[in-house]
Protein backbone atom coordinates (compact mmCIF):
# COMPACT_ATOMS: atom_id res chain seq x y z
CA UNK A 1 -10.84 -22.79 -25.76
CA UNK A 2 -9.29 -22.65 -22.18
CA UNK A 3 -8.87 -19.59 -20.11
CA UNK A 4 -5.45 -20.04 -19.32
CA UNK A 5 -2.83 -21.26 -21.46
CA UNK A 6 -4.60 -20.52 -24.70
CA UNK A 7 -4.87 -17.00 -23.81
CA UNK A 8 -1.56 -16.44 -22.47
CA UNK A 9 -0.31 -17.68 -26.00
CA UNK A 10 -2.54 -15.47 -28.01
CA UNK A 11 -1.50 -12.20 -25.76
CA UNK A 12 2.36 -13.61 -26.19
CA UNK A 13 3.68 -12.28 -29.28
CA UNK A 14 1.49 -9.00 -29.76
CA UNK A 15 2.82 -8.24 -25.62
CA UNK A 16 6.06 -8.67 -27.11
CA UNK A 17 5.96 -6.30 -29.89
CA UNK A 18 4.11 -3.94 -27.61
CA UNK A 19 6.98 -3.82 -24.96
CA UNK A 20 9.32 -3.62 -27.42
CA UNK A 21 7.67 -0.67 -29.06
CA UNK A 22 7.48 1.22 -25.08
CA UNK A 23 9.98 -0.44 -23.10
CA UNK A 24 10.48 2.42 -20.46
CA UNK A 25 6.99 1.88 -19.90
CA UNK A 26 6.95 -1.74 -19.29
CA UNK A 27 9.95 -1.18 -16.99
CA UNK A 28 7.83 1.07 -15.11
CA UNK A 29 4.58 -1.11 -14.93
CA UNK A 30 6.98 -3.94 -14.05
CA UNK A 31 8.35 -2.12 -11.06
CA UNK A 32 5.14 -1.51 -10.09
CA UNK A 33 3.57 -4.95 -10.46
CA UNK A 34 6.64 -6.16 -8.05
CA UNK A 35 6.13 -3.53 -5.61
CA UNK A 36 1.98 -4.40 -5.36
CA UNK A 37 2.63 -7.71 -5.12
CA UNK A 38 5.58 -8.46 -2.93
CA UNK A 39 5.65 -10.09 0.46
CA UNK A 40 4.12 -7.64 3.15
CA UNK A 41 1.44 -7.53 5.80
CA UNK A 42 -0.03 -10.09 3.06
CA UNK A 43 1.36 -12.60 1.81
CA UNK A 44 1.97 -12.94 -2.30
CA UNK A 45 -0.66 -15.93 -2.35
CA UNK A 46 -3.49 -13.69 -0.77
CA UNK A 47 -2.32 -10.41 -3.29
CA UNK A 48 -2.77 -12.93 -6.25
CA UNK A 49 -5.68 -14.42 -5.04
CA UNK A 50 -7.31 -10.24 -4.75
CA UNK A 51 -5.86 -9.71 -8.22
CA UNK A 52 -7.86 -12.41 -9.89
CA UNK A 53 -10.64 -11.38 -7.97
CA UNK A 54 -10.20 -7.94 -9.60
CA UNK A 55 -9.09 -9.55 -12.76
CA UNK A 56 -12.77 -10.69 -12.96
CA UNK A 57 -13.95 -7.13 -11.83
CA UNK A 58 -12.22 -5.71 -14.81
CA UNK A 59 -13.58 -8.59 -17.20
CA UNK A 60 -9.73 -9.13 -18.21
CA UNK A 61 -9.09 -12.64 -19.39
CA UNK A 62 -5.02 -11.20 -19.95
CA UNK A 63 -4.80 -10.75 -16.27
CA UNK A 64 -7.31 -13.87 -15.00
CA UNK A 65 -4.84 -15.98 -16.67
CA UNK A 66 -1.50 -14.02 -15.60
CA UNK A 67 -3.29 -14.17 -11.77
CA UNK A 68 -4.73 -17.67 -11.98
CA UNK A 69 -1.55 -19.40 -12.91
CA UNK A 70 0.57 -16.90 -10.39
CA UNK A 71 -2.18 -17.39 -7.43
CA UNK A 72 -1.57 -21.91 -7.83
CA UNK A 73 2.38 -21.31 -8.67
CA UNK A 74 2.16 -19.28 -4.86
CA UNK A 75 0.04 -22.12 -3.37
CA UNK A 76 -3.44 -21.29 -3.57
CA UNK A 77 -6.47 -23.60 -3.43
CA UNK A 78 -9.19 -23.99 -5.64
CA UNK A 79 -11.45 -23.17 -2.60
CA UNK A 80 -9.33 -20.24 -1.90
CA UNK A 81 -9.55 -19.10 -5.61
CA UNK A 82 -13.59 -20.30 -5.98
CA UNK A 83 -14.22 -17.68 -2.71
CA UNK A 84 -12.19 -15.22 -4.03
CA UNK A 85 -14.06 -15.34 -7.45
CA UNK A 86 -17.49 -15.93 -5.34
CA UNK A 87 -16.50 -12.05 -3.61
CA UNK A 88 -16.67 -10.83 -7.03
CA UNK A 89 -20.17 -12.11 -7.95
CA UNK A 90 -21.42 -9.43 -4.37
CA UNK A 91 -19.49 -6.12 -6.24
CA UNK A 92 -20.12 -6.62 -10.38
CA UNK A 93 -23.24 -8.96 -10.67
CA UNK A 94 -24.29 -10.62 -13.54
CA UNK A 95 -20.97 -10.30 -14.89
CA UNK A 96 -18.63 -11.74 -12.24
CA UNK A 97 -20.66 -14.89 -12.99
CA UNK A 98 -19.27 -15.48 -16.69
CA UNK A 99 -15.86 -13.73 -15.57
CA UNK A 100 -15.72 -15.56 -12.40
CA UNK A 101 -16.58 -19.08 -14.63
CA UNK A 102 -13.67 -18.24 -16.51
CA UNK A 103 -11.69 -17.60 -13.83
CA UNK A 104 -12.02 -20.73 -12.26
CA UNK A 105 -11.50 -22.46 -15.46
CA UNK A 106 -8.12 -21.16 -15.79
CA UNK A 107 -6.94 -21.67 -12.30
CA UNK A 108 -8.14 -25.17 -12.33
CA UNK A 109 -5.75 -25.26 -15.66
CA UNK A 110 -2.92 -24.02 -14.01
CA UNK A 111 -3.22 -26.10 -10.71
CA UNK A 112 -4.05 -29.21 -12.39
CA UNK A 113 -0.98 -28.98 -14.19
CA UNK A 114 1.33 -27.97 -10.94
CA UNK A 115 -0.52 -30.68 -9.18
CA UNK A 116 0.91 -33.41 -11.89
CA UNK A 117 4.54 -31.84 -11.38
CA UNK A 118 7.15 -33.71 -9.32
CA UNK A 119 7.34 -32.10 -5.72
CA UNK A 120 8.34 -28.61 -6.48
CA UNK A 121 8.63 -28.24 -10.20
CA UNK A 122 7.05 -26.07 -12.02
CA UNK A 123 5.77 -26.73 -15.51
CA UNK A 124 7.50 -25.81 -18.73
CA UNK A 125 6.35 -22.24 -19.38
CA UNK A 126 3.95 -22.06 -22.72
């Protein structure tokens, strides 16, 4: 099993009927998620990198997926994303470790993938 596309697919059609079921609040989370992570005093590549870190905080595979693939597709490094993960391991222990594994595993995914694209494509969205 991978971290990143595999779980993106399984969350992809039970999301769907979710946000169809509360749109208003999707709209609102959405607004939200744009807001947090839009260009400021840091840039979008540093927000994504802290939300994968928190990602692993909050043992979410959902978001270590949505953050790992976001974090490469905003130019982030897998020594960026490993010492972002590695912060995690100092606030939630034991386990960050298995978290922060999987973590890894998906960014590595999702930047081996945009590393294979021509210069500045991105890769068909699964």
């Amino acid at each position: 099993m991978g971290y990143g596309k595999d779980v993106r697919e399984e969350l992809r059609a039970p999301t769907r009927e979710l946000r169809h079921a509360i749109p208003r609040v999707y709209a609102g989370y959405k607004e939200l998620h744009d807001s947090a992570l839009a260009a400021g005093a840091l840039d979008v590549r540093t927000k994504e990198l802290i939300a994968l870190a928190v990602a692993v905080s909050k043992e979410c595979d959902g978001c270590i997926a949505a953050h790992a693939h976001a974090a490469v597709l905003h130019g982030a490094t897998p020594a960026e994303a490993a010492e972002a993960i590695g912060v995690t391991f100092l606030m939630n222990g034991g386990p960050a470790t298995v978290y922060g594994a999987r973590a890894f595993a998906a960014f590595q995914e999702f930047y081996v993938e945009q590393e294979a694209q021509p210069d500045g494509q991105q890769p068909a969205a699964r």
